[in-house]
N, C-alpha and C. Protein backbone atom coordinates (compact mmCIF):
# COMPACT_ATOMS: atom_id res chain seq x y z
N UNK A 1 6.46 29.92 20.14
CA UNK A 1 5.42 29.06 20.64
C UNK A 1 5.63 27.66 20.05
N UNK A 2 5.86 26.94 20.74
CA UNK A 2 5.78 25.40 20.36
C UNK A 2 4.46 24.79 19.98
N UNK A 3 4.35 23.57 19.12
CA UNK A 3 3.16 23.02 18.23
C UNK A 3 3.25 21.78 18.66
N UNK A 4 2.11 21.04 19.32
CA UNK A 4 2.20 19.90 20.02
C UNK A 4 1.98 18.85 18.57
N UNK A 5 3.10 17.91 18.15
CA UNK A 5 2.39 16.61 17.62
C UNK A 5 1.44 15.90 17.26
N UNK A 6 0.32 15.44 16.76
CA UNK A 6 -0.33 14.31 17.58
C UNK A 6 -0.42 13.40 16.36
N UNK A 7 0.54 11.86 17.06
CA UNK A 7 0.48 11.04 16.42
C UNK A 7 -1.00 9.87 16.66
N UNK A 8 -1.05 9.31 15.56
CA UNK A 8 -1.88 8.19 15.77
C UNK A 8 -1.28 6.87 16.53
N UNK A 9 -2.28 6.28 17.60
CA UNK A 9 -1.94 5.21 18.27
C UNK A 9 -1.22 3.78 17.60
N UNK A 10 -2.19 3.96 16.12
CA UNK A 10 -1.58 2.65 15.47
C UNK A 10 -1.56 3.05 14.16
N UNK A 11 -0.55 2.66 13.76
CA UNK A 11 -0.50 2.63 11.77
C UNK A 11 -0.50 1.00 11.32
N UNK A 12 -1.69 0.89 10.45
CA UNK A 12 -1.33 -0.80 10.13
C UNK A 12 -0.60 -0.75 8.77
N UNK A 13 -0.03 -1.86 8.69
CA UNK A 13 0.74 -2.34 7.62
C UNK A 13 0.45 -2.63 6.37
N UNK A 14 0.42 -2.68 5.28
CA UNK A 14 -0.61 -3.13 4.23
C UNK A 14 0.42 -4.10 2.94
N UNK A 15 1.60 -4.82 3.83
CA UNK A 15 2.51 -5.54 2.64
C UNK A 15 2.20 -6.80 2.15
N UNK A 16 0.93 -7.50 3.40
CA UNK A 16 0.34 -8.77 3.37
C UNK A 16 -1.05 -8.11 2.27
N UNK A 17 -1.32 -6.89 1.75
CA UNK A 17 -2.33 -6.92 0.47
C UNK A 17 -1.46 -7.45 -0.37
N UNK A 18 -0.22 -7.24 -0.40
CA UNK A 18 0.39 -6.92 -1.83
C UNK A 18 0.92 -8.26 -2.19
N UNK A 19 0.07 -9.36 -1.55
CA UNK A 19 0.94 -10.81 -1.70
C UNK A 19 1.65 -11.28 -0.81
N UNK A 20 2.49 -10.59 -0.26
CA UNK A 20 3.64 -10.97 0.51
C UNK A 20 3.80 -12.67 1.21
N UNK A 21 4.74 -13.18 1.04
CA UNK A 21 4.89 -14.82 1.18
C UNK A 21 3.61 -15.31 0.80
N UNK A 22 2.42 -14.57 0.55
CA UNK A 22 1.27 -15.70 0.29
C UNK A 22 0.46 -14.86 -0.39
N UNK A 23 -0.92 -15.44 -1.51
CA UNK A 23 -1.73 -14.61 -1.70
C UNK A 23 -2.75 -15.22 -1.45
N UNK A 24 -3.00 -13.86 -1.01
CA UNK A 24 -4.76 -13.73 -0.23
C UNK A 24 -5.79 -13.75 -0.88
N UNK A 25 -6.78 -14.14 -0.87
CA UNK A 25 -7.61 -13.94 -1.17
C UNK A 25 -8.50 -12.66 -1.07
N UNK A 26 -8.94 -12.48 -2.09
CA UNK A 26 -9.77 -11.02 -2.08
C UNK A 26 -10.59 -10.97 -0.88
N UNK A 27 -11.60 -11.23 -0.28
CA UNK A 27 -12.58 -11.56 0.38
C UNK A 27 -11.07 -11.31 1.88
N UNK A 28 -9.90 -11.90 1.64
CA UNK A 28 -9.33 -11.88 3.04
C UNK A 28 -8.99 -11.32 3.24
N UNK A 29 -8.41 -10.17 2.29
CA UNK A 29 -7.89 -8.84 2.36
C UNK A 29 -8.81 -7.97 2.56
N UNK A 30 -10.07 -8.15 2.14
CA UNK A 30 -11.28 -6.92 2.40
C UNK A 30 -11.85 -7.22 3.82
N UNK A 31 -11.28 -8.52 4.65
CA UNK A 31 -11.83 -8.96 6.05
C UNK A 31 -10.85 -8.10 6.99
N UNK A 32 -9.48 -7.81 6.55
CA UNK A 32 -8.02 -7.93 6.97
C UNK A 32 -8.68 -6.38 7.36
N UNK A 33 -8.84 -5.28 5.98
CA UNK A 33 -8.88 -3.98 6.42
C UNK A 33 -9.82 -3.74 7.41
N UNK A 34 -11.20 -4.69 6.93
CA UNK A 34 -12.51 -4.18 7.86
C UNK A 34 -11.91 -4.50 9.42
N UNK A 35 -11.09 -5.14 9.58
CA UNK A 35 -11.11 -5.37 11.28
C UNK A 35 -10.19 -4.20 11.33
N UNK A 36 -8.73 -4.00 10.53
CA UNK A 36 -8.18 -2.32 10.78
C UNK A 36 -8.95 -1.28 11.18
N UNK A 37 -10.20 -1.14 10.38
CA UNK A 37 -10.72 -0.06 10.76
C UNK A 37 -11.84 -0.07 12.06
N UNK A 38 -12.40 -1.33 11.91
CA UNK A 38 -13.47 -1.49 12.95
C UNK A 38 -12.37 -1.27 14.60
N UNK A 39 -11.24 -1.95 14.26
CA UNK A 39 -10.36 -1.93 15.66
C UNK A 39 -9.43 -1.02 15.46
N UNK A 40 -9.45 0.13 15.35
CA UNK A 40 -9.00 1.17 15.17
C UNK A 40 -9.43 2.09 16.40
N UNK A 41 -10.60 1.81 17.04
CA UNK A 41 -11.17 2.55 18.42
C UNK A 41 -11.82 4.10 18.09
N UNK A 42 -12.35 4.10 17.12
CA UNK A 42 -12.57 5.22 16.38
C UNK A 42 -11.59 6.49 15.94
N UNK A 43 -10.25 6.11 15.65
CA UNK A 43 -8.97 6.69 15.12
C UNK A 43 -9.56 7.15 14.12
N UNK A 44 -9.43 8.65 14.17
CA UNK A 44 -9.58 9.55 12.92
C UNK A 44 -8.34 10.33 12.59
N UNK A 45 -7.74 10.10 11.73
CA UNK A 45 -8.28 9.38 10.42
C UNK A 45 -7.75 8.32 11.22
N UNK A 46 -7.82 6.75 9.58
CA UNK A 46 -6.99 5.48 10.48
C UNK A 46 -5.91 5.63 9.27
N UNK A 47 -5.05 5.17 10.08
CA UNK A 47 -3.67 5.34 9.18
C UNK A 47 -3.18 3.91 8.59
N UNK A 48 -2.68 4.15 7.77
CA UNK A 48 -2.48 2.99 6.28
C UNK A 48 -0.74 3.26 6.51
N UNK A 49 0.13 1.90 6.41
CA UNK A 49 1.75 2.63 5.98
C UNK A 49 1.82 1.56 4.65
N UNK A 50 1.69 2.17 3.52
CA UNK A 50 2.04 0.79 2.13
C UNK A 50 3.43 1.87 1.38
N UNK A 51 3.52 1.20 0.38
CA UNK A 51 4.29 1.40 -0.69
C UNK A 51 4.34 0.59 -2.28
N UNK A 52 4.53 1.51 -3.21
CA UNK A 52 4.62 1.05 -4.63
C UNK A 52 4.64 -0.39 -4.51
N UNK A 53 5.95 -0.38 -3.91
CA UNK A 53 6.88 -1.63 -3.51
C UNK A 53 6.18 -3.34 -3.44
N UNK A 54 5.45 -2.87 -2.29
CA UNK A 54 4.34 -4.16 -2.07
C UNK A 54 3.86 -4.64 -2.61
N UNK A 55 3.81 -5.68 -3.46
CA UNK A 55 3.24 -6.30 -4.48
C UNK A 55 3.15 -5.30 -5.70
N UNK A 56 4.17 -4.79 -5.86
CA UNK A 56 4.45 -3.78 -7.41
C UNK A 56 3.23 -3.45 -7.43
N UNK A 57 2.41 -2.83 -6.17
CA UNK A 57 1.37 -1.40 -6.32
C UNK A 57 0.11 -2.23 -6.09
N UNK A 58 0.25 -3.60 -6.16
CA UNK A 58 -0.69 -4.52 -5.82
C UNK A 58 -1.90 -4.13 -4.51
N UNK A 59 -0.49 -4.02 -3.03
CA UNK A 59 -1.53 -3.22 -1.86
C UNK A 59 -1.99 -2.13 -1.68
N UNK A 60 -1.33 -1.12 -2.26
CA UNK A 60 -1.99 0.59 -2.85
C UNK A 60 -3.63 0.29 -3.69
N UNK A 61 -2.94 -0.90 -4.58
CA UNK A 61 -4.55 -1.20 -5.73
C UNK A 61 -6.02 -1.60 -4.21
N UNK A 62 -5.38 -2.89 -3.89
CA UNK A 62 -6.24 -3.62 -3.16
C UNK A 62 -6.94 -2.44 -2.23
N UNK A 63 -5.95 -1.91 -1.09
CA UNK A 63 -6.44 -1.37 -0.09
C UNK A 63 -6.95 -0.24 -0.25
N UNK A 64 -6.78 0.35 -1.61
CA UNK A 64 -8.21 1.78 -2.18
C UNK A 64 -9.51 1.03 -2.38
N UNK A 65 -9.37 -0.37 -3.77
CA UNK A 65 -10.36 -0.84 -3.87
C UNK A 65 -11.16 -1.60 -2.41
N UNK A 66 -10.67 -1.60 -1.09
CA UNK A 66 -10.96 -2.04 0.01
C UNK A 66 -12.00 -0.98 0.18
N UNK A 67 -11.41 0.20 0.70
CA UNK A 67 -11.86 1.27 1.28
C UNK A 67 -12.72 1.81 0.42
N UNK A 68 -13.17 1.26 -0.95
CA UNK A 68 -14.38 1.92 -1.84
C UNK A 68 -15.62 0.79 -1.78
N UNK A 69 -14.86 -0.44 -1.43
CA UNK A 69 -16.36 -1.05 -1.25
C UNK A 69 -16.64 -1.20 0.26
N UNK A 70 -15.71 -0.48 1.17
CA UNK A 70 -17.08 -0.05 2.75
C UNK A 70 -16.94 1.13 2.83
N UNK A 71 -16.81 1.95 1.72
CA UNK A 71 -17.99 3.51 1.67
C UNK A 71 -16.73 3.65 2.92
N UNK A 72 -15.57 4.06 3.11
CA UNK A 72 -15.02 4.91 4.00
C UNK A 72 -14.71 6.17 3.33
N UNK A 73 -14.84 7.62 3.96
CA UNK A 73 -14.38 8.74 3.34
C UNK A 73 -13.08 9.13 3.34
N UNK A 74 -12.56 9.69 1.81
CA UNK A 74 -11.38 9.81 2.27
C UNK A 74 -10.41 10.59 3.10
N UNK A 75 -11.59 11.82 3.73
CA UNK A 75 -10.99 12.29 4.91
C UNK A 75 -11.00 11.27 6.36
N UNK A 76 -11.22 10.18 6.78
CA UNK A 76 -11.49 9.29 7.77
C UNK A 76 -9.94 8.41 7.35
N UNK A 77 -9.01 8.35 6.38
CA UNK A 77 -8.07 7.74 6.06
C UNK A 77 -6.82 8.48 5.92
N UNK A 78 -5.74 8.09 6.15
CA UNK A 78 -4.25 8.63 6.01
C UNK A 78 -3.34 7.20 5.55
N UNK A 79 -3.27 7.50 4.45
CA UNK A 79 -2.21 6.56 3.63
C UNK A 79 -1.03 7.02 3.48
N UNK A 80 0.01 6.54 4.38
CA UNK A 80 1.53 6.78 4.30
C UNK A 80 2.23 6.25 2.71
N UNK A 81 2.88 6.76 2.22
CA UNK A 81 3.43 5.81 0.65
C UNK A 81 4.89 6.17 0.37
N UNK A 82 5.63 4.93 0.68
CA UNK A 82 6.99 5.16 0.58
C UNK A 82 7.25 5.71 -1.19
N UNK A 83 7.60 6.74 -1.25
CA UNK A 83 8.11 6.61 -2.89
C UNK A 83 9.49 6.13 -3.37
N UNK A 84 9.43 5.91 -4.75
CA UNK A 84 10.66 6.08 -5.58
C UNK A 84 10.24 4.12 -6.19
N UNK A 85 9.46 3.66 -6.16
CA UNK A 85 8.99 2.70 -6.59
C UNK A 85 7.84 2.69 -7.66
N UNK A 86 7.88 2.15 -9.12
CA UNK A 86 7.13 2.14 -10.15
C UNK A 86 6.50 0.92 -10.81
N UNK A 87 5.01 1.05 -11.02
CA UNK A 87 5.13 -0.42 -11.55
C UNK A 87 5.63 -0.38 -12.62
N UNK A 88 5.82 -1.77 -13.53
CA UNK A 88 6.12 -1.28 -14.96
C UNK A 88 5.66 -2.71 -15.34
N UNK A 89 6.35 -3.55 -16.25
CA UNK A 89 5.78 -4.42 -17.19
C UNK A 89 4.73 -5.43 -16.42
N UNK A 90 3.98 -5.89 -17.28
CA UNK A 90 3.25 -6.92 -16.64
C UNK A 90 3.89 -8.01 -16.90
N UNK A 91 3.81 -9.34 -15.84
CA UNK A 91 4.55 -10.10 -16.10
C UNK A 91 3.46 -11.59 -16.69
N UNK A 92 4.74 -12.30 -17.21
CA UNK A 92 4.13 -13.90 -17.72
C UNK A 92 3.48 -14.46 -16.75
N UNK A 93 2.31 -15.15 -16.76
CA UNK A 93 1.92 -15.99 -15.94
C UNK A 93 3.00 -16.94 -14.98
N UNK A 94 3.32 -17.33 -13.97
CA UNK A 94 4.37 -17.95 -13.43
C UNK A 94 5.62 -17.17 -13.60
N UNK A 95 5.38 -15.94 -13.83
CA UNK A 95 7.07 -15.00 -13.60
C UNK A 95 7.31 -14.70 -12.33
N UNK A 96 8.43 -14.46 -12.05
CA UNK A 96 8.60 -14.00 -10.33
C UNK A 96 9.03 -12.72 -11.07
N UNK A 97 8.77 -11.35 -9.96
CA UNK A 97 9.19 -10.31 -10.33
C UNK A 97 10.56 -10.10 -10.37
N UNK A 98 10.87 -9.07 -10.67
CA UNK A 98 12.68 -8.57 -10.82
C UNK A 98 13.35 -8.51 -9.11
N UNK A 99 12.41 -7.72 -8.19
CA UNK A 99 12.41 -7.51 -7.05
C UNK A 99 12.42 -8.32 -6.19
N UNK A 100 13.46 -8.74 -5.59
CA UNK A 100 13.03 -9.20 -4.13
C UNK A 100 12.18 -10.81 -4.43
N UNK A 101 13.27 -11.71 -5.09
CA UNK A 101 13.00 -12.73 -6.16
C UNK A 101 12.55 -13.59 -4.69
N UNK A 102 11.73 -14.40 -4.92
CA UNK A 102 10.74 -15.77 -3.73
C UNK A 102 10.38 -14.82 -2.73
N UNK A 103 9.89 -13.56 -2.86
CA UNK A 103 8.86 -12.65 -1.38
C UNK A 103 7.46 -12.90 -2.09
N UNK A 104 7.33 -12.37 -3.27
CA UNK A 104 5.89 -11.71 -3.53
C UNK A 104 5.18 -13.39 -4.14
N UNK A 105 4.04 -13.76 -3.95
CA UNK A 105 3.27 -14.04 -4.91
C UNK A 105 2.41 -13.65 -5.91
N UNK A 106 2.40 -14.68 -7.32
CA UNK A 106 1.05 -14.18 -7.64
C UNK A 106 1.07 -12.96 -8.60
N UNK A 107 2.27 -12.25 -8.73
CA UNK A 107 1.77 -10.87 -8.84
C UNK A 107 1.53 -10.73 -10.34
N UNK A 108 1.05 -9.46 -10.83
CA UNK A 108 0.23 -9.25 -11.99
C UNK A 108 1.77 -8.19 -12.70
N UNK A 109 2.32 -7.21 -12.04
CA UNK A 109 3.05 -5.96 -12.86
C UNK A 109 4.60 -6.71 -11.99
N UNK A 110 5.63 -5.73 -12.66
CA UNK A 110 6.98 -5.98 -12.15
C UNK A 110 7.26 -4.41 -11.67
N UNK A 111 8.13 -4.51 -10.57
CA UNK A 111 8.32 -2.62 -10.36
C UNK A 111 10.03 -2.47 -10.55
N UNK A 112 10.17 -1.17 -10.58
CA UNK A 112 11.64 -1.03 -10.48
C UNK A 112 11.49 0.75 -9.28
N UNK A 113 13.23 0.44 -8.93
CA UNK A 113 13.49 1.79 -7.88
C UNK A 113 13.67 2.75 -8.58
N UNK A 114 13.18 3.75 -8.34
CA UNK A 114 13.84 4.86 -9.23
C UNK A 114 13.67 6.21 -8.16
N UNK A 115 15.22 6.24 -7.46
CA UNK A 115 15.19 7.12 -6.48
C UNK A 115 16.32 8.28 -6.89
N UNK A 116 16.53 9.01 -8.13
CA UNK A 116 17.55 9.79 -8.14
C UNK A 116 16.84 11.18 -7.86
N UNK A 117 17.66 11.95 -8.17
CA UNK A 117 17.26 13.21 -7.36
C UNK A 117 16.26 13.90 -8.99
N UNK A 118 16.10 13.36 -10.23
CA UNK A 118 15.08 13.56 -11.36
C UNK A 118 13.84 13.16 -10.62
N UNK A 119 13.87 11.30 -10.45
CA UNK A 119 12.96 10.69 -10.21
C UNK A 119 12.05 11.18 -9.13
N UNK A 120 12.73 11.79 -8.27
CA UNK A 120 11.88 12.25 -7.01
C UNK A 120 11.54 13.51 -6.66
N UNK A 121 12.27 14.22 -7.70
CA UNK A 121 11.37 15.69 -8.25
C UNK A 121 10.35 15.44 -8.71
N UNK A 122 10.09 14.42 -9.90
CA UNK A 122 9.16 14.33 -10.62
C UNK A 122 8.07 13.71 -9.85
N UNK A 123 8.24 12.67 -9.18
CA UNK A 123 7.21 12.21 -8.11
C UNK A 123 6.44 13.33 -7.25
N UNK A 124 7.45 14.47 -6.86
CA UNK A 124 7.23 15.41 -5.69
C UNK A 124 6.48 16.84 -6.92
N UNK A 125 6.06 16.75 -7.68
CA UNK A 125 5.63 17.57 -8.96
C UNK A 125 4.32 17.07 -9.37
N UNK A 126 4.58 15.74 -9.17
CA UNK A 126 3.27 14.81 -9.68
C UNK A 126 2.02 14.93 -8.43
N UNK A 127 2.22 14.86 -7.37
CA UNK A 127 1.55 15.09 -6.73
C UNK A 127 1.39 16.54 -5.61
């Protein structure tokens, strides 16, 4: 017997939380999700695609703390999360991260890859 699919119509993006070429303002990022979800067409759940990656965990941070101040449940949400990305040091005021040197602004931590076949046991253990 075959098992039908069912994908969601839209997955939004979440690399513009994490800084990306510009930083946002709090207030614009908490405007950014509310229209995701309001224009979502009542998509249950609504689907999220981020990663570590994005502002070294910056849009993972933002777009939970989004979704806790408009009371969404977390069965009404599906957060995709690329792994094998970690934050790690915090950086100097005016540091650019290690990563992907003139993308991110702004940012607070530095990340590194860590995709070996340890690293992603341990990720796949952790959760």
């Amino acid at each position: 017997m075959s098992q039908r699919i069912t994908l969601p119509k839209v997955i939004f993006g979440t690399s513009g939380l994490g800084n990306l070429y510009v930083a946002l303002e709090d207030k614009i990022k908490l405007e950014i999700v509310t229209a995701c979800i309001q224009y979502s067409s009542g998509q249950k759940p609504v689907v999220f695609d981020c990663a570590g990656k994005y502002g070294a965990g910056l849009a993972l941070e933002t777009l939970g703390n989004c979704l806790k101040m408009l009371n969404i449940k977390p069965e009404d949400v599906l957060i995709s999360n690329k792994l094998g990305w970690y934050r790690t040091t915090e950086l100097q005021s005016g540091t650019e991260p290690t990563f992907e040197s003139g993308v991110w602004r702004n940012l607070k931590y530095d990340a590194v890859q860590k995709i070996s076949f340890n690293d992603i046991t341990v990720t796949f253990v952790l959760f």
